[in-house]
PDB file of N, CA and C in Angstrom:
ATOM      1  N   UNK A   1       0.850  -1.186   0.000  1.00  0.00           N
ATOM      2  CA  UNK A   1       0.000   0.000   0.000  1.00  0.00           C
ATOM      3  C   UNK A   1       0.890   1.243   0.000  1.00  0.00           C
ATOM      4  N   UNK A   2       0.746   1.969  -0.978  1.00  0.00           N
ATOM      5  CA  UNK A   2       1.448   3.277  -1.185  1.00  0.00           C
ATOM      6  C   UNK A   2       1.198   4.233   0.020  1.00  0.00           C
ATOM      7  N   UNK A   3       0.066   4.575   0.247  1.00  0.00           N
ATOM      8  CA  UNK A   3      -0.167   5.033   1.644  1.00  0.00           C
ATOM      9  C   UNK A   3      -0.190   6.728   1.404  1.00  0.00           C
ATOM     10  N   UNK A   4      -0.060   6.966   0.361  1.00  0.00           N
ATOM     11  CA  UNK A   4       0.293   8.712   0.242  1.00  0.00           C
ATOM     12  C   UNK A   4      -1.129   9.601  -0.251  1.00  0.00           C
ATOM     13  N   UNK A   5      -1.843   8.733  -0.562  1.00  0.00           N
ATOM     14  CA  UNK A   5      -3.395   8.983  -0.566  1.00  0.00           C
ATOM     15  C   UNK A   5      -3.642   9.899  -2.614  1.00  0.00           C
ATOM     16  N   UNK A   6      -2.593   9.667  -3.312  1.00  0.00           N
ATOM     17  CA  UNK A   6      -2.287   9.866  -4.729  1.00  0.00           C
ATOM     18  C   UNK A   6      -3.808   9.034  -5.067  1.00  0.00           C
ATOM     19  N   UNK A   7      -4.349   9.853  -5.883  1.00  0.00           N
ATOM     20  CA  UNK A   7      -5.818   8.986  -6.174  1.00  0.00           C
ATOM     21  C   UNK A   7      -4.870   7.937  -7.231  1.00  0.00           C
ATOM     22  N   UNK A   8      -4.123   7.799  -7.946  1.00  0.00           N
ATOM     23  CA  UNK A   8      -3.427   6.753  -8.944  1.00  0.00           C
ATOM     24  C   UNK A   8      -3.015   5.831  -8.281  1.00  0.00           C
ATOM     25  N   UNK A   9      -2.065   6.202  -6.952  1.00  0.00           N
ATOM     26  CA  UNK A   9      -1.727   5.104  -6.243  1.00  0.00           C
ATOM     27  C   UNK A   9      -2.939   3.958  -5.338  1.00  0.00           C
ATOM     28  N   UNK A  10      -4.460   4.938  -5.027  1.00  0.00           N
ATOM     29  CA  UNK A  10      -4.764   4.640  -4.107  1.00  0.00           C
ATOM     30  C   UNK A  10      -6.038   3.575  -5.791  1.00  0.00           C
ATOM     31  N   UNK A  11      -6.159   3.938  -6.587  1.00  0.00           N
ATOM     32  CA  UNK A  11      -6.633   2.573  -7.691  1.00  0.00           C
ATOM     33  C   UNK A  11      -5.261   1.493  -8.037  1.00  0.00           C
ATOM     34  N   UNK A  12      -4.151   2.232  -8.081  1.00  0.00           N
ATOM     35  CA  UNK A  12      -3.180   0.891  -8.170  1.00  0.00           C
ATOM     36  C   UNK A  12      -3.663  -0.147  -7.102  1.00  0.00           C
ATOM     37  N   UNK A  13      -3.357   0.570  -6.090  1.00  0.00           N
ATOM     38  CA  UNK A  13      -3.785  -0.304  -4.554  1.00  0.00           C
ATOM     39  C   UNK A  13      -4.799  -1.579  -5.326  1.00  0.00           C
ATOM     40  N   UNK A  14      -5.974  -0.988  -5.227  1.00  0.00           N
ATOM     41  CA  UNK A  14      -7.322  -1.772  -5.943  1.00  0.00           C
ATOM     42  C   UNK A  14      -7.044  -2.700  -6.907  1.00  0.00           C
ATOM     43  N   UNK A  15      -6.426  -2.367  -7.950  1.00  0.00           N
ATOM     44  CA  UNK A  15      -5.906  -3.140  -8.750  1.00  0.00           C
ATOM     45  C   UNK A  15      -4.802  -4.836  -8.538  1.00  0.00           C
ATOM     46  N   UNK A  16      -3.932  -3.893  -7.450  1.00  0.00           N
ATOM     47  CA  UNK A  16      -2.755  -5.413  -7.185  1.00  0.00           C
ATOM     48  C   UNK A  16      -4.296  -6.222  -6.220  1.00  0.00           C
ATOM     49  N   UNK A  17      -5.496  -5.182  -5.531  1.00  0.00           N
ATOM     50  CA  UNK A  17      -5.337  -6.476  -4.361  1.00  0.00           C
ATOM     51  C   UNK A  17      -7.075  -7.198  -5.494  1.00  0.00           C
ATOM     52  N   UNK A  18      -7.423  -7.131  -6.753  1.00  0.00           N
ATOM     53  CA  UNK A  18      -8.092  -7.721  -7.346  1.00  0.00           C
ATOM     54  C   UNK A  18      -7.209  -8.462  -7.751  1.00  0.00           C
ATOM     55  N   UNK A  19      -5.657  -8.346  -8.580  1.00  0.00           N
ATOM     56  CA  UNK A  19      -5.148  -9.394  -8.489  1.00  0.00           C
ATOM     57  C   UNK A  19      -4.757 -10.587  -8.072  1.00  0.00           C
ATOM     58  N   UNK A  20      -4.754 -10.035  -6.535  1.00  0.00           N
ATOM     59  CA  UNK A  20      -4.659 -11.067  -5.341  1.00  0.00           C
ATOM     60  C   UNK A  20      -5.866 -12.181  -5.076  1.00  0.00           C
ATOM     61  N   UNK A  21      -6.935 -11.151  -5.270  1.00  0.00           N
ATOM     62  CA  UNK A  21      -8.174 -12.033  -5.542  1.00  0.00           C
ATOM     63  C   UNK A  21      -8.372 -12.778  -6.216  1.00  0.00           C
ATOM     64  N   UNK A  22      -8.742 -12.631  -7.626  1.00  0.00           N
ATOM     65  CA  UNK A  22      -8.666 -13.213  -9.062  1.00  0.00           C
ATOM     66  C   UNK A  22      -7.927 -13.755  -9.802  1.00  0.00           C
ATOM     67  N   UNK A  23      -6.751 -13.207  -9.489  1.00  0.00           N
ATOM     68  CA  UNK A  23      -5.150 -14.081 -10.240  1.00  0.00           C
ATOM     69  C   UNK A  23      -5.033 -13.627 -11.434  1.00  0.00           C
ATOM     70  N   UNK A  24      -5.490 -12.207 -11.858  1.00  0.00           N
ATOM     71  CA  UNK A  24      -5.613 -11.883 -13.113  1.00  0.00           C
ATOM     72  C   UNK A  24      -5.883 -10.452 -13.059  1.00  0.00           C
ATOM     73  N   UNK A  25      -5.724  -9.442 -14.517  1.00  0.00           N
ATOM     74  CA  UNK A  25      -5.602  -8.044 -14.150  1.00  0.00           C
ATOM     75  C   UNK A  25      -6.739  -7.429 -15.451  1.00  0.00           C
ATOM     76  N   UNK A  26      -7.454  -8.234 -15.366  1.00  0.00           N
ATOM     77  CA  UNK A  26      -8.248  -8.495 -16.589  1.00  0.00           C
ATOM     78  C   UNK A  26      -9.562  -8.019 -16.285  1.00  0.00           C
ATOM     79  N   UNK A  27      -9.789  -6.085 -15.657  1.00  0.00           N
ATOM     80  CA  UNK A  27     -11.170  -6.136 -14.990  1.00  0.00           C
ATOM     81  C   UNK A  27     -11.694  -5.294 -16.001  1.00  0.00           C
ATOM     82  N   UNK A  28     -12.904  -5.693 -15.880  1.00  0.00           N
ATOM     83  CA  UNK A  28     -13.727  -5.525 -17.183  1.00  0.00           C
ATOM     84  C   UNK A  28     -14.298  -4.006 -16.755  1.00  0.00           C
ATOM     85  N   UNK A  29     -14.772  -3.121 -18.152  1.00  0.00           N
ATOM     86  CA  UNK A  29     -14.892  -1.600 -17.863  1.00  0.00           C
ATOM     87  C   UNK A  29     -16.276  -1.535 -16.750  1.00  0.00           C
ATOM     88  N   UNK A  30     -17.287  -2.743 -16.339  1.00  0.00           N
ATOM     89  CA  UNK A  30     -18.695  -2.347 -15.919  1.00  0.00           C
ATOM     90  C   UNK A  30     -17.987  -3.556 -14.743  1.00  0.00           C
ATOM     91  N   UNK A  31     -17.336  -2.998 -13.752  1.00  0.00           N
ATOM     92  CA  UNK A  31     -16.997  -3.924 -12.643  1.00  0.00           C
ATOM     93  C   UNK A  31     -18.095  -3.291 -11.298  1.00  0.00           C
ATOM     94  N   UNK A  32     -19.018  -4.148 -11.417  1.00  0.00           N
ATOM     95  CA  UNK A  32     -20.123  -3.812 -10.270  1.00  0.00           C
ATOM     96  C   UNK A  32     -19.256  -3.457  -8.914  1.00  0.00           C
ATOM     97  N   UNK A  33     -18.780  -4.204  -8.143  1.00  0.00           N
ATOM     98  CA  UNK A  33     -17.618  -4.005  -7.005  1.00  0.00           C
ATOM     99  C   UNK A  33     -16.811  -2.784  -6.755  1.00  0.00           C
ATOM    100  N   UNK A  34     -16.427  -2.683  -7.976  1.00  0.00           N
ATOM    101  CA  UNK A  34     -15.467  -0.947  -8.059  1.00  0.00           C
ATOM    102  C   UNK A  34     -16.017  -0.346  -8.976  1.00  0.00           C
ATOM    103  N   UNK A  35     -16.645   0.050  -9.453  1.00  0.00           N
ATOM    104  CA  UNK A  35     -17.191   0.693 -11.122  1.00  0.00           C
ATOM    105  C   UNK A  35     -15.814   1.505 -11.399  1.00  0.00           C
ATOM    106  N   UNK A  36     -15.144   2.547 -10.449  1.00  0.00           N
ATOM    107  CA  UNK A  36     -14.302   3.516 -10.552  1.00  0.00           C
ATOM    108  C   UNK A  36     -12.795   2.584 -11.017  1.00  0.00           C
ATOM    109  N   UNK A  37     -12.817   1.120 -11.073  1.00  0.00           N
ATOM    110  CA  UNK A  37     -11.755   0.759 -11.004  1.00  0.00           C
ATOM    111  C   UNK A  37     -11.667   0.483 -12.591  1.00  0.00           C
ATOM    112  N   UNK A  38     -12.924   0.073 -13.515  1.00  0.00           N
ATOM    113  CA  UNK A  38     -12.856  -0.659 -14.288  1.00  0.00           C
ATOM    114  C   UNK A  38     -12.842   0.253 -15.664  1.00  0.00           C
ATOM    115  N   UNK A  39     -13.183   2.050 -15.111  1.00  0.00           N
ATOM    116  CA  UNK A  39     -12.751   2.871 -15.543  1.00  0.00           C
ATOM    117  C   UNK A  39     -11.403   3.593 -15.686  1.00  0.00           C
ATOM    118  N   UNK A  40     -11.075   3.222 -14.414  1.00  0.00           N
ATOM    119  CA  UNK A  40      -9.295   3.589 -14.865  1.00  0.00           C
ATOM    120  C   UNK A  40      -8.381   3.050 -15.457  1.00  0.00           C
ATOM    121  N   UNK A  41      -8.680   1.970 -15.358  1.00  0.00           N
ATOM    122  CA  UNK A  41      -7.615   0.343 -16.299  1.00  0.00           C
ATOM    123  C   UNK A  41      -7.965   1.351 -17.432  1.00  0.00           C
ATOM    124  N   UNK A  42      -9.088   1.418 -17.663  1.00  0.00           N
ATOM    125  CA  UNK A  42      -9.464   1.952 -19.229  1.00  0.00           C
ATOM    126  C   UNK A  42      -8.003   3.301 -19.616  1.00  0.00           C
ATOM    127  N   UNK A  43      -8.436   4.124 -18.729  1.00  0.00           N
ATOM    128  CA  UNK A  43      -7.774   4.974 -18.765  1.00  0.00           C
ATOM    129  C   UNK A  43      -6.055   4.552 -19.003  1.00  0.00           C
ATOM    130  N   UNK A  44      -5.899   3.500 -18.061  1.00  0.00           N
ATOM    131  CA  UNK A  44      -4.801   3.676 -18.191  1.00  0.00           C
ATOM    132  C   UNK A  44      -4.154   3.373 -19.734  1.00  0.00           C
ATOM    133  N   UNK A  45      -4.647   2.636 -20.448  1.00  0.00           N
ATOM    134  CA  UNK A  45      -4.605   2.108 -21.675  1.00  0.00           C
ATOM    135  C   UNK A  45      -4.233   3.161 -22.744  1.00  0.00           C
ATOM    136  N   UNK A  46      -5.445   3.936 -22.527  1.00  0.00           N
ATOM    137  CA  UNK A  46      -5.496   5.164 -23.445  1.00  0.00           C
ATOM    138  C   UNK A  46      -4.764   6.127 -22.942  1.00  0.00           C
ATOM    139  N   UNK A  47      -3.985   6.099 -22.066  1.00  0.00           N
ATOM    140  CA  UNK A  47      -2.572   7.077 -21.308  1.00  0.00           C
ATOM    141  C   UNK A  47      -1.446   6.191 -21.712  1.00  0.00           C
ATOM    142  N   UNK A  48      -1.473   4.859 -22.007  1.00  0.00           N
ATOM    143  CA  UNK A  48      -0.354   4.272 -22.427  1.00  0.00           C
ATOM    144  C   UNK A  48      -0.085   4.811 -24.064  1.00  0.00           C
ATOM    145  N   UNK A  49      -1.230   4.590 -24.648  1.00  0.00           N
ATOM    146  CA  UNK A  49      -1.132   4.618 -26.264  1.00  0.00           C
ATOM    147  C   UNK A  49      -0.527   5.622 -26.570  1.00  0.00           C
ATOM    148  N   UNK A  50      -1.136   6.715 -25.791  1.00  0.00           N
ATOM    149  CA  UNK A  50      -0.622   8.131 -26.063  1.00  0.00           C
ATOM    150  C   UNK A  50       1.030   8.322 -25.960  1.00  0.00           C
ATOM    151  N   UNK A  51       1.298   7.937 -24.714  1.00  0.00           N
ATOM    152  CA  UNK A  51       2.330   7.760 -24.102  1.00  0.00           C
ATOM    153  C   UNK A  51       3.688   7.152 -25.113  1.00  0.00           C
ATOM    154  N   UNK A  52       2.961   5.953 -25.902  1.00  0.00           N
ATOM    155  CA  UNK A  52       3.659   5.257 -26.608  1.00  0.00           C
ATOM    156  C   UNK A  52       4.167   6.494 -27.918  1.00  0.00           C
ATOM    157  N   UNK A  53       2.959   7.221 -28.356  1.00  0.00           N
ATOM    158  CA  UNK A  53       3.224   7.819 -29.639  1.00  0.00           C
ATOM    159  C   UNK A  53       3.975   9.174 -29.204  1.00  0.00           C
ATOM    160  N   UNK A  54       4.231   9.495 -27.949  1.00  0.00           N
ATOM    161  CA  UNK A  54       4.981  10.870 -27.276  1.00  0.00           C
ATOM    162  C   UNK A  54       4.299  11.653 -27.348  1.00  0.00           C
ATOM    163  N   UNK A  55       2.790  11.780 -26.897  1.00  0.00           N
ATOM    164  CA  UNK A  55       2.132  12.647 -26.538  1.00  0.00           C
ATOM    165  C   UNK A  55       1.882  13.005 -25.291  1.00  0.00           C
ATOM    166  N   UNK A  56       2.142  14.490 -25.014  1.00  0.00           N
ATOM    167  CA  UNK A  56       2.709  14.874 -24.043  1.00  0.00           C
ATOM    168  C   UNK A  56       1.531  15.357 -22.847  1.00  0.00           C
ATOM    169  N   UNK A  57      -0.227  14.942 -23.356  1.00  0.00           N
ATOM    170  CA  UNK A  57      -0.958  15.102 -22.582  1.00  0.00           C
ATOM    171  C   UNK A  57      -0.949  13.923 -21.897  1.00  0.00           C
ATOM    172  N   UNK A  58      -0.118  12.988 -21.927  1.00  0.00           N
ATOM    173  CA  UNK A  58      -0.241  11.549 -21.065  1.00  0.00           C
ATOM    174  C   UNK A  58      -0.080  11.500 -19.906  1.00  0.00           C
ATOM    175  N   UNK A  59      -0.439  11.477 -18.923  1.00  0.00           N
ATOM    176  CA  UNK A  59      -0.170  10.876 -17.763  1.00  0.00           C
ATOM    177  C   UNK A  59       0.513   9.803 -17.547  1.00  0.00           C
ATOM    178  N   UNK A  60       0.721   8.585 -18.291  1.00  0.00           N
ATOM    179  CA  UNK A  60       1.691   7.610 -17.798  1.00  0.00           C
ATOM    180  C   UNK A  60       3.210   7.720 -17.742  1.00  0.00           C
ATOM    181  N   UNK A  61       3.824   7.201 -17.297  1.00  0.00           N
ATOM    182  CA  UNK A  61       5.167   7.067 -16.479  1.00  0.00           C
ATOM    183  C   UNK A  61       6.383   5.895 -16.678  1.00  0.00           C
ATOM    184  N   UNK A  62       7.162   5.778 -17.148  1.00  0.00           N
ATOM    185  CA  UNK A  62       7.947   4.952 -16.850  1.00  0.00           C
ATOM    186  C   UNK A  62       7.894   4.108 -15.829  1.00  0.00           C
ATOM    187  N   UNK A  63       7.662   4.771 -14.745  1.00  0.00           N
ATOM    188  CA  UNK A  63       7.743   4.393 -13.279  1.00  0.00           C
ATOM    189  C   UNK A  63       6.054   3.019 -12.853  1.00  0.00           C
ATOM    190  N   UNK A  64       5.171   4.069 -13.600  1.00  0.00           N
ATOM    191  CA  UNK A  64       3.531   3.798 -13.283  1.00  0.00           C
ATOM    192  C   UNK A  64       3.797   2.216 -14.194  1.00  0.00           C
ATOM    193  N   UNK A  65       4.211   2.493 -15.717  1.00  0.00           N
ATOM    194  CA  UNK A  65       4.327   1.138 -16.645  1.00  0.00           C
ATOM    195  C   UNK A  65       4.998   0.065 -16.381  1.00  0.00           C
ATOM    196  N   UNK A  66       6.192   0.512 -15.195  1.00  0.00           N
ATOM    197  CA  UNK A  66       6.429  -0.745 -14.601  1.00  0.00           C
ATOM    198  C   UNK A  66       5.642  -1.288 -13.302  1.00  0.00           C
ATOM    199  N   UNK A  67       5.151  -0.539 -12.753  1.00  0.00           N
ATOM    200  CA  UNK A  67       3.910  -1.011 -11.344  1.00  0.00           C
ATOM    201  C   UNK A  67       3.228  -1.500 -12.251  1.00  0.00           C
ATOM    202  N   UNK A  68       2.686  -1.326 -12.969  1.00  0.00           N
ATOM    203  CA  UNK A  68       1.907  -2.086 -13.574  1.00  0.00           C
ATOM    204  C   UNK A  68       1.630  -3.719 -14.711  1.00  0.00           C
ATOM    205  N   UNK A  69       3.012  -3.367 -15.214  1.00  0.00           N
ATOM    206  CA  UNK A  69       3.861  -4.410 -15.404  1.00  0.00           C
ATOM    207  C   UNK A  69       4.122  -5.865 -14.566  1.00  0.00           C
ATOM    208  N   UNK A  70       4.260  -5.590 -13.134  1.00  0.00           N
ATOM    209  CA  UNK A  70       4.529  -5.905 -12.011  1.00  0.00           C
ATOM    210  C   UNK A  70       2.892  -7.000 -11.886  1.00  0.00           C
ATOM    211  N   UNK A  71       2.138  -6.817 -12.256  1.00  0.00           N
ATOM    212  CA  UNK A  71       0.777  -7.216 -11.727  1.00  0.00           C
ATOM    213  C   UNK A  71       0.118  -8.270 -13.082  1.00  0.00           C
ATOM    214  N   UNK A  72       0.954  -7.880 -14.573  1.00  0.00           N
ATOM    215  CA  UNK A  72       1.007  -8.547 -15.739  1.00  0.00           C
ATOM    216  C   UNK A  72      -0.854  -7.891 -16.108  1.00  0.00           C
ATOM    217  N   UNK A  73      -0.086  -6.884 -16.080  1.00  0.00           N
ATOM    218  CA  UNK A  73      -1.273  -5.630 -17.120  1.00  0.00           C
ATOM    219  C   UNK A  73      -1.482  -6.050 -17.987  1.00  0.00           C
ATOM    220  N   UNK A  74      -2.492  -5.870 -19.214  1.00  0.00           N
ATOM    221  CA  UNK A  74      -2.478  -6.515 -20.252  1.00  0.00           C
ATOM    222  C   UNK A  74      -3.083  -5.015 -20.650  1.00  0.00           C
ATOM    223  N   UNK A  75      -2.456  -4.252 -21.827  1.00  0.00           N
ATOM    224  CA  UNK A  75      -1.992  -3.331 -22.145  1.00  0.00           C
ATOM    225  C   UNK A  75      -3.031  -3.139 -23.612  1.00  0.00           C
ATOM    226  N   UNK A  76      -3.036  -4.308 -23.929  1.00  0.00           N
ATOM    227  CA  UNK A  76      -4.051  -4.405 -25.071  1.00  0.00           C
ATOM    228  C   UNK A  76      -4.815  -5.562 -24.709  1.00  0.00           C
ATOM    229  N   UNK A  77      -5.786  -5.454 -24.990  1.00  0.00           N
ATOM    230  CA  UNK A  77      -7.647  -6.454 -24.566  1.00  0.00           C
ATOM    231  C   UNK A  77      -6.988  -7.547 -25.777  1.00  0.00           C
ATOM    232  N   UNK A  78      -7.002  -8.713 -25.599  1.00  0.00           N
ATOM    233  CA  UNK A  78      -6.949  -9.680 -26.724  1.00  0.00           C
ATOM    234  C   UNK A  78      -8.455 -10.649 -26.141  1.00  0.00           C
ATOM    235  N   UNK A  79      -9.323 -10.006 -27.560  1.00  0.00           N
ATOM    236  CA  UNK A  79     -10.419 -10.754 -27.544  1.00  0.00           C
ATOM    237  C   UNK A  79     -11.657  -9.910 -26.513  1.00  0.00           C
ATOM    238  N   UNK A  80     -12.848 -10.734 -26.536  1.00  0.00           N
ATOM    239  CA  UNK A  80     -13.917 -10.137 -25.668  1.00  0.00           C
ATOM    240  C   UNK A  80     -13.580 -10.194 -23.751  1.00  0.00           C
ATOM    241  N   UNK A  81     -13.725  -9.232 -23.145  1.00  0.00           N
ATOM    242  CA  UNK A  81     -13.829  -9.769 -21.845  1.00  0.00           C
ATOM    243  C   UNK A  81     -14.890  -9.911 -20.783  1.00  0.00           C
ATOM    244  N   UNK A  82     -15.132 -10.938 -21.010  1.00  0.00           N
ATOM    245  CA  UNK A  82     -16.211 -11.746 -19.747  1.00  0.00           C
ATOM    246  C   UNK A  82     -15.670 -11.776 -18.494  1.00  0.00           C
ATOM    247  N   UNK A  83     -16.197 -11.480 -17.646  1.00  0.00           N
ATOM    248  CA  UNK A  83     -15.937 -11.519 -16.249  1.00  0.00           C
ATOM    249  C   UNK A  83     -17.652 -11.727 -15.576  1.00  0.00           C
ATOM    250  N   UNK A  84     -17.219 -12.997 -14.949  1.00  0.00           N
ATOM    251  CA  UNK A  84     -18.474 -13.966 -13.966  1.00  0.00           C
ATOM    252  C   UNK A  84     -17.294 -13.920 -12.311  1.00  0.00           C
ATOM    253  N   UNK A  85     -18.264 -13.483 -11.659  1.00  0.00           N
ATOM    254  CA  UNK A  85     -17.939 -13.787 -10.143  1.00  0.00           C
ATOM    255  C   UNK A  85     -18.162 -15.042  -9.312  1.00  0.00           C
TER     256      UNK A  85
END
């Protein structure tokens, strides 16, 4: 737990401990449980792309792409995602 109360750090948080849960980083954009969570993955995606092409309204990080890395992000959706609880 980052602990610094960073709204990015404090959805990373959310993120590793669904991992912990699920075993997977694969949360779908309409996540009943977090709604706010399944919107930021989104985000983060579309802060990566940008990121990738050097656009400089990005928010992502070297730093953020490896935390996230860390949890085996999946950076691009391959295929539909279903998620059953």
């Amino acid at each position: 737990n980052c602990g610094n109360g960073k709204p990015w750090d404090r959805s990373y948080d959310d993120l590793v401990s669904f991992v912990k849960e699920f075993g997977h980083a694969r949360i779908p954009l309409k996540f009943p449980p977090n709604p706010s969570l399944g919107m930021w993955v989104s985000t983060q995606r579309q802060s990566y792309k940008k990121y990738l092409k050097g656009d400089t309204s990005s928010n992502m990080t070297e730093n953020r792409i490896q935390l996230l890395n860390k949890v085996d992000f999946e950076w691009v959706l391959q295929g539909n995602l279903e998620f059953s609880f």
